[in-house]
PDB file of N, CA and C in Angstrom:
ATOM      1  N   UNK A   1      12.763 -17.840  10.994  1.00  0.00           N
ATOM      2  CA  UNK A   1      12.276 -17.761   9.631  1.00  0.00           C
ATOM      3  C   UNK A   1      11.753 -16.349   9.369  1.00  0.00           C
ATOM      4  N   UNK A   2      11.579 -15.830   8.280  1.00  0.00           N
ATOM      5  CA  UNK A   2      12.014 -14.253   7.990  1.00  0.00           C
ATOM      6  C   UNK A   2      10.297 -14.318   7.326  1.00  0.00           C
ATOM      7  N   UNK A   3       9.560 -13.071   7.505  1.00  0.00           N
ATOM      8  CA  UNK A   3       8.119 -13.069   7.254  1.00  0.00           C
ATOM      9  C   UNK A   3       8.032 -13.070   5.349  1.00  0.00           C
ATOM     10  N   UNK A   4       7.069 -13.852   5.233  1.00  0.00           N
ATOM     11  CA  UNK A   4       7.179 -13.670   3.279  1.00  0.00           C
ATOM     12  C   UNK A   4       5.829 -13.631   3.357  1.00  0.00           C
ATOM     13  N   UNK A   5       5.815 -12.247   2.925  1.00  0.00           N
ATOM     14  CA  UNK A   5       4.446 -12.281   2.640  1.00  0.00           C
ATOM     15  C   UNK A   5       3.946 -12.949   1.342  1.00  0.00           C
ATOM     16  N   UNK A   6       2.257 -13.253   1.397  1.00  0.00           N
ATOM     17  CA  UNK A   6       1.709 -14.071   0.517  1.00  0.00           C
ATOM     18  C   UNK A   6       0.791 -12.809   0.027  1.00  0.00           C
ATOM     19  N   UNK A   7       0.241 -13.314  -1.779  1.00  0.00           N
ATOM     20  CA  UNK A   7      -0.422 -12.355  -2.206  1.00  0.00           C
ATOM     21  C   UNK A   7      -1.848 -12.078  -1.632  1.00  0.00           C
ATOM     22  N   UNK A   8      -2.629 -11.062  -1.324  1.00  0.00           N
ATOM     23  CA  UNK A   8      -3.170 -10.907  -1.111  1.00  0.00           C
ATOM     24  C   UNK A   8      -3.634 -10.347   0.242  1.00  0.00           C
ATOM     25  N   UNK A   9      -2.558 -10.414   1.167  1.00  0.00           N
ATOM     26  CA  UNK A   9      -2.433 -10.435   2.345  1.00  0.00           C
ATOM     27  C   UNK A   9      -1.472  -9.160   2.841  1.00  0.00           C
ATOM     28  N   UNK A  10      -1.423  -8.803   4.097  1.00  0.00           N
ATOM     29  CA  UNK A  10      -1.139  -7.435   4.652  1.00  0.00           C
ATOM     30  C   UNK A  10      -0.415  -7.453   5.904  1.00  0.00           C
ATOM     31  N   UNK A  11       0.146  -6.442   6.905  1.00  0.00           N
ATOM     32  CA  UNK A  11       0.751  -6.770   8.015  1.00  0.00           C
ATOM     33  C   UNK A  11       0.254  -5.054   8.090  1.00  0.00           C
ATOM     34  N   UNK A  12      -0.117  -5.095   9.499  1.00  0.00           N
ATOM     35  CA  UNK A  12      -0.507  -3.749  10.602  1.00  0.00           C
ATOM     36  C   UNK A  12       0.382  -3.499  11.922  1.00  0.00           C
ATOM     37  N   UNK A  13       0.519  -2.227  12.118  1.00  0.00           N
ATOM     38  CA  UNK A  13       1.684  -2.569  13.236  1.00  0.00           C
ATOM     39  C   UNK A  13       1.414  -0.980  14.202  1.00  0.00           C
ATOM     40  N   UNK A  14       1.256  -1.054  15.373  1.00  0.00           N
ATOM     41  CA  UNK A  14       0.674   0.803  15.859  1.00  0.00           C
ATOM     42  C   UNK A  14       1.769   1.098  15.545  1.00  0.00           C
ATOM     43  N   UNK A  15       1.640   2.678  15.155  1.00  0.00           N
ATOM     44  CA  UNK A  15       2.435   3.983  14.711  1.00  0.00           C
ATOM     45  C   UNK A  15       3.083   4.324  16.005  1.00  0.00           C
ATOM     46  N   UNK A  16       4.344   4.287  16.595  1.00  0.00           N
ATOM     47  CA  UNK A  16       4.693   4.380  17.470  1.00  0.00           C
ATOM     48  C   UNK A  16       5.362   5.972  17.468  1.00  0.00           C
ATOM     49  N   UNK A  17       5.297   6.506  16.481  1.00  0.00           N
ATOM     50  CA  UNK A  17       5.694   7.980  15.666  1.00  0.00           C
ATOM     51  C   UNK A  17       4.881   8.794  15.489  1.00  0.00           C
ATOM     52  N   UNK A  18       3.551   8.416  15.861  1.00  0.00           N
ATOM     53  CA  UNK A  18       2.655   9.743  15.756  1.00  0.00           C
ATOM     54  C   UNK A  18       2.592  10.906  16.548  1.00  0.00           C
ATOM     55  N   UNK A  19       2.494  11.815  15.949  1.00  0.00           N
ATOM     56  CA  UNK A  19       2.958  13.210  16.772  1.00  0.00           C
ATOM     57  C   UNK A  19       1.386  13.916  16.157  1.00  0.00           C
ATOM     58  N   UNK A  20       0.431  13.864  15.548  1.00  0.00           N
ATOM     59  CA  UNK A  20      -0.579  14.577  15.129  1.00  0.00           C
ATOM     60  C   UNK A  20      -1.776  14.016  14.785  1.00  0.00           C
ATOM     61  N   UNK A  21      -2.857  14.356  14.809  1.00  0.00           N
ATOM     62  CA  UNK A  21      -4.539  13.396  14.553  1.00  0.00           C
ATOM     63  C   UNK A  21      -4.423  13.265  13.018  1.00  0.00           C
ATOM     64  N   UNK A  22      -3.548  13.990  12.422  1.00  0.00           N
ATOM     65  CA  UNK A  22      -3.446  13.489  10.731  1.00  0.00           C
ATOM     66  C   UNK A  22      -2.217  12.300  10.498  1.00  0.00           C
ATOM     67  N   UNK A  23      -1.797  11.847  11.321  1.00  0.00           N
ATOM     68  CA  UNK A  23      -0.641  10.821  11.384  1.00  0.00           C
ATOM     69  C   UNK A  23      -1.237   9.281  11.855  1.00  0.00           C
ATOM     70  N   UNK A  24      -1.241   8.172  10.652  1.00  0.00           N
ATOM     71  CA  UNK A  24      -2.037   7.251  10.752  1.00  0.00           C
ATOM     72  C   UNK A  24      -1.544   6.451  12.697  1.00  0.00           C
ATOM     73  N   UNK A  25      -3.017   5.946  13.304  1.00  0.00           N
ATOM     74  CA  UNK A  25      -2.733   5.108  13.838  1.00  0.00           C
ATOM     75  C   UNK A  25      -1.689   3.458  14.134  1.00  0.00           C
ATOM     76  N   UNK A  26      -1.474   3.377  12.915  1.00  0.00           N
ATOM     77  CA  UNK A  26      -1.363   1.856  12.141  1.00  0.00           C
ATOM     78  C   UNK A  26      -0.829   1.871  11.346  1.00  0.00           C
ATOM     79  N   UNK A  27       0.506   1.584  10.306  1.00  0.00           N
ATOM     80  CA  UNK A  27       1.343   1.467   9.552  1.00  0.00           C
ATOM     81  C   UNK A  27       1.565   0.068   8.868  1.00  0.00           C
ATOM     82  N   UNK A  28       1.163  -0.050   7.761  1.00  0.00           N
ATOM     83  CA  UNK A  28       2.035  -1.090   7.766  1.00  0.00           C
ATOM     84  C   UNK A  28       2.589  -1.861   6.182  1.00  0.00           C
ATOM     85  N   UNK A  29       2.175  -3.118   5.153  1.00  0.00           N
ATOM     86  CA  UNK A  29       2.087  -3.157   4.221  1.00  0.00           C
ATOM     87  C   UNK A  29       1.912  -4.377   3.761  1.00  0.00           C
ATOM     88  N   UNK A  30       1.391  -4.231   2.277  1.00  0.00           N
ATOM     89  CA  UNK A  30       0.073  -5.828   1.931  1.00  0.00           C
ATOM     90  C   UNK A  30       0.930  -5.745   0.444  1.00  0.00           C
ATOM     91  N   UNK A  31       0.616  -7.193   0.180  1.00  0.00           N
ATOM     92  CA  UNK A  31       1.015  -7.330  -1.419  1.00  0.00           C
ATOM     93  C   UNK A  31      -0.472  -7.844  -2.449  1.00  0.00           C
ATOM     94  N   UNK A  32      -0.965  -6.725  -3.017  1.00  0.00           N
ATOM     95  CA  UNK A  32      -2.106  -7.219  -3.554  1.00  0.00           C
ATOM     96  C   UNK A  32      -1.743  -7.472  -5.182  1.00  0.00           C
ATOM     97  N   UNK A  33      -2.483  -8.494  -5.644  1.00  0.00           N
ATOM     98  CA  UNK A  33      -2.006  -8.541  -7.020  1.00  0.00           C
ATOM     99  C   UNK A  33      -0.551  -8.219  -7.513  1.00  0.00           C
ATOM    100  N   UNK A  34       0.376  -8.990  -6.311  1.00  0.00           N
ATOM    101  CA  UNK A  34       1.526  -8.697  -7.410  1.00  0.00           C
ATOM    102  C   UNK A  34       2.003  -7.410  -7.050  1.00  0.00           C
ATOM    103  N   UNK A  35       1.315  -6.331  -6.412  1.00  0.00           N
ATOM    104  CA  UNK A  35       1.925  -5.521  -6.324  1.00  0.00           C
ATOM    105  C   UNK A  35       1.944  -5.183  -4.895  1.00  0.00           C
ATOM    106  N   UNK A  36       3.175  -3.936  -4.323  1.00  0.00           N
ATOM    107  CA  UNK A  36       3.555  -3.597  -2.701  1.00  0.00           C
ATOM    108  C   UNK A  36       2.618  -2.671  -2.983  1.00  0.00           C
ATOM    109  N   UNK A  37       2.225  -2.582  -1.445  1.00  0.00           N
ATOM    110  CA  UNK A  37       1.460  -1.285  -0.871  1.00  0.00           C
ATOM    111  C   UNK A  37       1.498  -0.747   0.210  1.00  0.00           C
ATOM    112  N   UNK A  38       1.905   0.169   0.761  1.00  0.00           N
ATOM    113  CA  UNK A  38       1.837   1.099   1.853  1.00  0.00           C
ATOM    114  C   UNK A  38       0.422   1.038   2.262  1.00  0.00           C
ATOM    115  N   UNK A  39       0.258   0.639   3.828  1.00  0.00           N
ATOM    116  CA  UNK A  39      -0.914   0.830   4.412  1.00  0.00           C
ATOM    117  C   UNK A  39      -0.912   1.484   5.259  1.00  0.00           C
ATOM    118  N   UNK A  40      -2.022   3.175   5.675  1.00  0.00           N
ATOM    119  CA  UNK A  40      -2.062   3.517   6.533  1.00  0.00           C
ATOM    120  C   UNK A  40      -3.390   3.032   7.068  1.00  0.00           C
ATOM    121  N   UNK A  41      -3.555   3.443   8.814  1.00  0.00           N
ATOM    122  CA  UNK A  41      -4.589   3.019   9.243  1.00  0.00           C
ATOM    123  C   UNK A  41      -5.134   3.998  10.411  1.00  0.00           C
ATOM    124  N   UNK A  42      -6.496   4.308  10.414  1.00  0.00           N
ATOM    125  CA  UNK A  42      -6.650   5.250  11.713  1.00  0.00           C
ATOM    126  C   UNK A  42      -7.825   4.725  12.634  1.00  0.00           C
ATOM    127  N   UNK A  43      -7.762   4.362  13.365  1.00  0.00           N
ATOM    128  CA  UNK A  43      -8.922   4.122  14.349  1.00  0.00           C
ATOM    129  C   UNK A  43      -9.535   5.133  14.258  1.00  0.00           C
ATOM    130  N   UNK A  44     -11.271   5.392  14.106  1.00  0.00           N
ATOM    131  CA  UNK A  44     -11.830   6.310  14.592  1.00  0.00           C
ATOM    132  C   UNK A  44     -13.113   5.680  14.951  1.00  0.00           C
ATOM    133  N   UNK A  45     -14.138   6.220  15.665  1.00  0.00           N
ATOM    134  CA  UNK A  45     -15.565   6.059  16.199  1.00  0.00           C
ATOM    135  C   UNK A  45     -16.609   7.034  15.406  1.00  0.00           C
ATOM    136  N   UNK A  46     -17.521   5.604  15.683  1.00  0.00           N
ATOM    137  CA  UNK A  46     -19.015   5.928  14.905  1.00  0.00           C
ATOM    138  C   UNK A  46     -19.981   5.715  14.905  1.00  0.00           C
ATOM    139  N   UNK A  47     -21.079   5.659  14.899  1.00  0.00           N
ATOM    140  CA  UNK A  47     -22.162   5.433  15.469  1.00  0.00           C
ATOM    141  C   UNK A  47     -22.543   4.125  15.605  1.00  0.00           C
ATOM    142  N   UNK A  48     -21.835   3.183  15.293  1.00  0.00           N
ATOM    143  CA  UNK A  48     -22.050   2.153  15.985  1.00  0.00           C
ATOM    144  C   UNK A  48     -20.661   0.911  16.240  1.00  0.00           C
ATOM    145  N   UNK A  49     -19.983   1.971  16.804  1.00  0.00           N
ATOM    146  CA  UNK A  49     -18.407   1.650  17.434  1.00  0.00           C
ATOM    147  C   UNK A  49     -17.324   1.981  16.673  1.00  0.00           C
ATOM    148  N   UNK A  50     -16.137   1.742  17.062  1.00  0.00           N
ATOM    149  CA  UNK A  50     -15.377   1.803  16.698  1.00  0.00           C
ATOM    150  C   UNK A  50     -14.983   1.287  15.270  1.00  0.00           C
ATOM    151  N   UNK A  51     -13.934   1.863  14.668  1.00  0.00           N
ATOM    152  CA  UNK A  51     -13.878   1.486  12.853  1.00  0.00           C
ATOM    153  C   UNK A  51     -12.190   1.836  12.509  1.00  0.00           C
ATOM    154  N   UNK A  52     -12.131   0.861  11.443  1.00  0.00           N
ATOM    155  CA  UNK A  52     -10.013   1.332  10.828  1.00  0.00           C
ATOM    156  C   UNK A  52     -11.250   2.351   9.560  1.00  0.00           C
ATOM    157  N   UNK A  53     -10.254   3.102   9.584  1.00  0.00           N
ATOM    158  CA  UNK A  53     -10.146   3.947   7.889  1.00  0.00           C
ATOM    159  C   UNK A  53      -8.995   3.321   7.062  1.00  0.00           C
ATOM    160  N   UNK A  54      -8.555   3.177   6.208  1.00  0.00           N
ATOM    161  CA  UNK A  54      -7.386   2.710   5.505  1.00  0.00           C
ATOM    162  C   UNK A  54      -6.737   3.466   4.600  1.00  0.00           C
ATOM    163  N   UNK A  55      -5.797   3.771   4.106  1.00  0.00           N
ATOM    164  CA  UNK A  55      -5.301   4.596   2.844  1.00  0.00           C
ATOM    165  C   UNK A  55      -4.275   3.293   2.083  1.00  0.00           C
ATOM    166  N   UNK A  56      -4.185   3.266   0.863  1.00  0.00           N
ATOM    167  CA  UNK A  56      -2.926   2.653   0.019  1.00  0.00           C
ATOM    168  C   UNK A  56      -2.641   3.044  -0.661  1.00  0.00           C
ATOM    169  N   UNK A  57      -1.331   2.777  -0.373  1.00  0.00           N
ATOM    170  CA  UNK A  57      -0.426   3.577  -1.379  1.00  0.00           C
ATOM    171  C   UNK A  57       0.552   3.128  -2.423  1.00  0.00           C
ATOM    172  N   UNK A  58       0.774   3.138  -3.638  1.00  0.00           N
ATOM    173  CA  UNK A  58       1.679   2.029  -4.146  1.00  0.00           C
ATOM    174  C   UNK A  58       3.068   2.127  -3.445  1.00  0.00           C
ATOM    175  N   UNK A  59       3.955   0.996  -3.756  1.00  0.00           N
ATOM    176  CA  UNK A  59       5.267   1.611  -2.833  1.00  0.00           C
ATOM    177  C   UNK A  59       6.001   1.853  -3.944  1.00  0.00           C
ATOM    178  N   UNK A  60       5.907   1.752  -5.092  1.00  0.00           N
ATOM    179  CA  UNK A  60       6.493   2.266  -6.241  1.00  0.00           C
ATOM    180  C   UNK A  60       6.323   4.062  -6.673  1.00  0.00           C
ATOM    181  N   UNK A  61       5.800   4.273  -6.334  1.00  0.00           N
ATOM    182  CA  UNK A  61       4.820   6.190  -5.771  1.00  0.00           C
ATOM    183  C   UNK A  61       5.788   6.576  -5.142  1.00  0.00           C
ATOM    184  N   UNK A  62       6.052   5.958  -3.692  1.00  0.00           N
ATOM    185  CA  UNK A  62       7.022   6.212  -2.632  1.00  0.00           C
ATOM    186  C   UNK A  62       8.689   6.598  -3.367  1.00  0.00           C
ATOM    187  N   UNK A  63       9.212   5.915  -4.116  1.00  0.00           N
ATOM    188  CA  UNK A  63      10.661   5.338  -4.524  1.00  0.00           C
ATOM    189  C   UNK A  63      10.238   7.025  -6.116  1.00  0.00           C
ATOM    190  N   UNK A  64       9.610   7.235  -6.506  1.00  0.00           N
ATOM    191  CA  UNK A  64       9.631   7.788  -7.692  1.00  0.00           C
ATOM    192  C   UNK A  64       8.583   9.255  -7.482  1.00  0.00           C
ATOM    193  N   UNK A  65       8.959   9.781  -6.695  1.00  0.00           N
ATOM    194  CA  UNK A  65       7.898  10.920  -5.654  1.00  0.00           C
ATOM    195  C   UNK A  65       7.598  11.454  -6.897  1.00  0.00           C
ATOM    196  N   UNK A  66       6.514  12.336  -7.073  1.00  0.00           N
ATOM    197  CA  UNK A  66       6.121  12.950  -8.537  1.00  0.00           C
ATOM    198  C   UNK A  66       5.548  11.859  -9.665  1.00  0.00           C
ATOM    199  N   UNK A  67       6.576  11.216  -9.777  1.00  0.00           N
ATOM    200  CA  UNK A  67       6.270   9.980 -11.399  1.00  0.00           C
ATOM    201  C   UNK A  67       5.129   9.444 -11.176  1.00  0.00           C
ATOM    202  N   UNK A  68       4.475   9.328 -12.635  1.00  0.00           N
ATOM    203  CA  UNK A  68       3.297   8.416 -12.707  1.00  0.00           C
ATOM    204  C   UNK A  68       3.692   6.911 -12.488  1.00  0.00           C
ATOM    205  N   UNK A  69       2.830   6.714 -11.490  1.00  0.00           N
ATOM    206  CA  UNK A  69       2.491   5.058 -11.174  1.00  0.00           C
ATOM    207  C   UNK A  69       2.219   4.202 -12.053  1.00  0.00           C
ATOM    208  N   UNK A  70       3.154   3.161 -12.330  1.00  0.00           N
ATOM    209  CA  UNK A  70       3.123   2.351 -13.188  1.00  0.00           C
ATOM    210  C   UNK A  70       2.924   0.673 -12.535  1.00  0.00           C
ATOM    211  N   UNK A  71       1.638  -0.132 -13.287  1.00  0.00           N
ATOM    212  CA  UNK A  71       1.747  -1.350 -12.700  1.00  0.00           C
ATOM    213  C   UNK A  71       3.463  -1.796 -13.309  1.00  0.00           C
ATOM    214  N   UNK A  72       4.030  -2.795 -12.456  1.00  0.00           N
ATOM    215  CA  UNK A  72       5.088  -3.824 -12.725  1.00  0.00           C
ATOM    216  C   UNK A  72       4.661  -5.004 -12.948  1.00  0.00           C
ATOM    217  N   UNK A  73       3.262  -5.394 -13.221  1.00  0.00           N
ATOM    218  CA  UNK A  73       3.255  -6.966 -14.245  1.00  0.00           C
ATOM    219  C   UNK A  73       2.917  -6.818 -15.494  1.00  0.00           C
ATOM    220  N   UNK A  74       3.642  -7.886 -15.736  1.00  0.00           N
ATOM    221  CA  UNK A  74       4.202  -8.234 -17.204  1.00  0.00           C
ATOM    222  C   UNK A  74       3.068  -7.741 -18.222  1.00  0.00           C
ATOM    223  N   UNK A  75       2.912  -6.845 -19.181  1.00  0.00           N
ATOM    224  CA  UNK A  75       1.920  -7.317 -20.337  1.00  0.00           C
ATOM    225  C   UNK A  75       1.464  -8.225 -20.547  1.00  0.00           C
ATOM    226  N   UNK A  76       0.272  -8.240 -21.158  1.00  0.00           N
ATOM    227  CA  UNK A  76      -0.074  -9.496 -21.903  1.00  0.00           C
ATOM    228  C   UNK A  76       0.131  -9.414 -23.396  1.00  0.00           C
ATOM    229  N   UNK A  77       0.242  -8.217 -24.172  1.00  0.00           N
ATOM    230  CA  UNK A  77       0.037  -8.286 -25.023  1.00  0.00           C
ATOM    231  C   UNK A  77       1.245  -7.194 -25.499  1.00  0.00           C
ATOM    232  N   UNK A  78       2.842  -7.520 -26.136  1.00  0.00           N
ATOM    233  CA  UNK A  78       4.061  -6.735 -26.640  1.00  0.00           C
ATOM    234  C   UNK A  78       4.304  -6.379 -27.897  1.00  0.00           C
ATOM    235  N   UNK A  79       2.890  -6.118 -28.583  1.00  0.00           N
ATOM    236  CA  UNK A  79       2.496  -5.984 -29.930  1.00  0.00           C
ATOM    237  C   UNK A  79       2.895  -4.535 -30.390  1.00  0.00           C
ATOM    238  N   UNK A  80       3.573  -3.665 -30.589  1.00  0.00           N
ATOM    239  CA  UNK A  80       4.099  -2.313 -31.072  1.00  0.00           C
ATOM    240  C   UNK A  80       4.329  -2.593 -32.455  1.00  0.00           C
ATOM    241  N   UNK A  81       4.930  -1.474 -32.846  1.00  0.00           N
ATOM    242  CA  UNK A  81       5.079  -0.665 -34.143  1.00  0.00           C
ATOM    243  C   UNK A  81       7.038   0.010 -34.061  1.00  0.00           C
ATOM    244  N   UNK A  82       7.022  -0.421 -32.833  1.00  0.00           N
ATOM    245  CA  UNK A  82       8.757   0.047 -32.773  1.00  0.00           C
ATOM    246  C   UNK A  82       9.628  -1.156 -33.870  1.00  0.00           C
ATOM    247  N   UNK A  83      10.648  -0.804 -34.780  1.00  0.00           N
ATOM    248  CA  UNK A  83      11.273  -1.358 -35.565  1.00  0.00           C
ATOM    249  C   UNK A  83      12.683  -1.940 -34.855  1.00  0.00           C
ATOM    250  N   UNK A  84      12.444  -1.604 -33.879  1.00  0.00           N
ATOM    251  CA  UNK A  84      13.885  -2.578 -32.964  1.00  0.00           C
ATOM    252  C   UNK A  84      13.720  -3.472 -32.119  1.00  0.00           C
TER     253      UNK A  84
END
C-alpha cells in the first residue's frame, strides 16, 4: 500500500546528501491545510539538549522558482467586476 499522506501530518527522512553544516539534517514533507510543503530539518544542541530547527517551504515556490506563492484553495468568495 503506497503512503497517503493525511492533512496535517509530515514525513522526516536523514539527508543522506549532505555535504555542508548549511545542508539540512532531515528532509522531508507535510501536507498542512491543503497545502504541500518541503521540510527541512537540522539537529542542533542547546542548553538543555538536543533540538530539530525546521524550515518550510511551499512546494509550489519549488515548481515556479521566482513567482509569487499562491495558496491553491478554492476562494470563498468569486465576486469580481470582470464582464466575462
Amino acid at each position: 500500500m503506497a503512503y497517503e499522506p493525511k492533512d496535517n501530518t509530515g514525513v522526516l527522512f536523514r539527508n543522506d546528501r549532505k555535504e555542508s553544516d548549511r545542508h539540512p539534517d532531515y528532509n522531508g514533507n507535510a501536507l498542512i491545510d491543503g497545502r504541500e510543503y518541503w521540510i527541512s530539518a537540522w539537529l542542533k544542541e542547546g542548553q538543555k539538549g538536543k533540538f530539530f530547527s525546521f524550515a518550510f517551504k511551499p512546494k509550489e515556490a519549488s515548481r515556479q522558482a521566482g513567482a509569487a506563492v499562491t495558496d491553491l484553495r478554492k476562494p470563498n468568495d468569486m465576486d469580481d467586476d470582470i464582464p466575462f
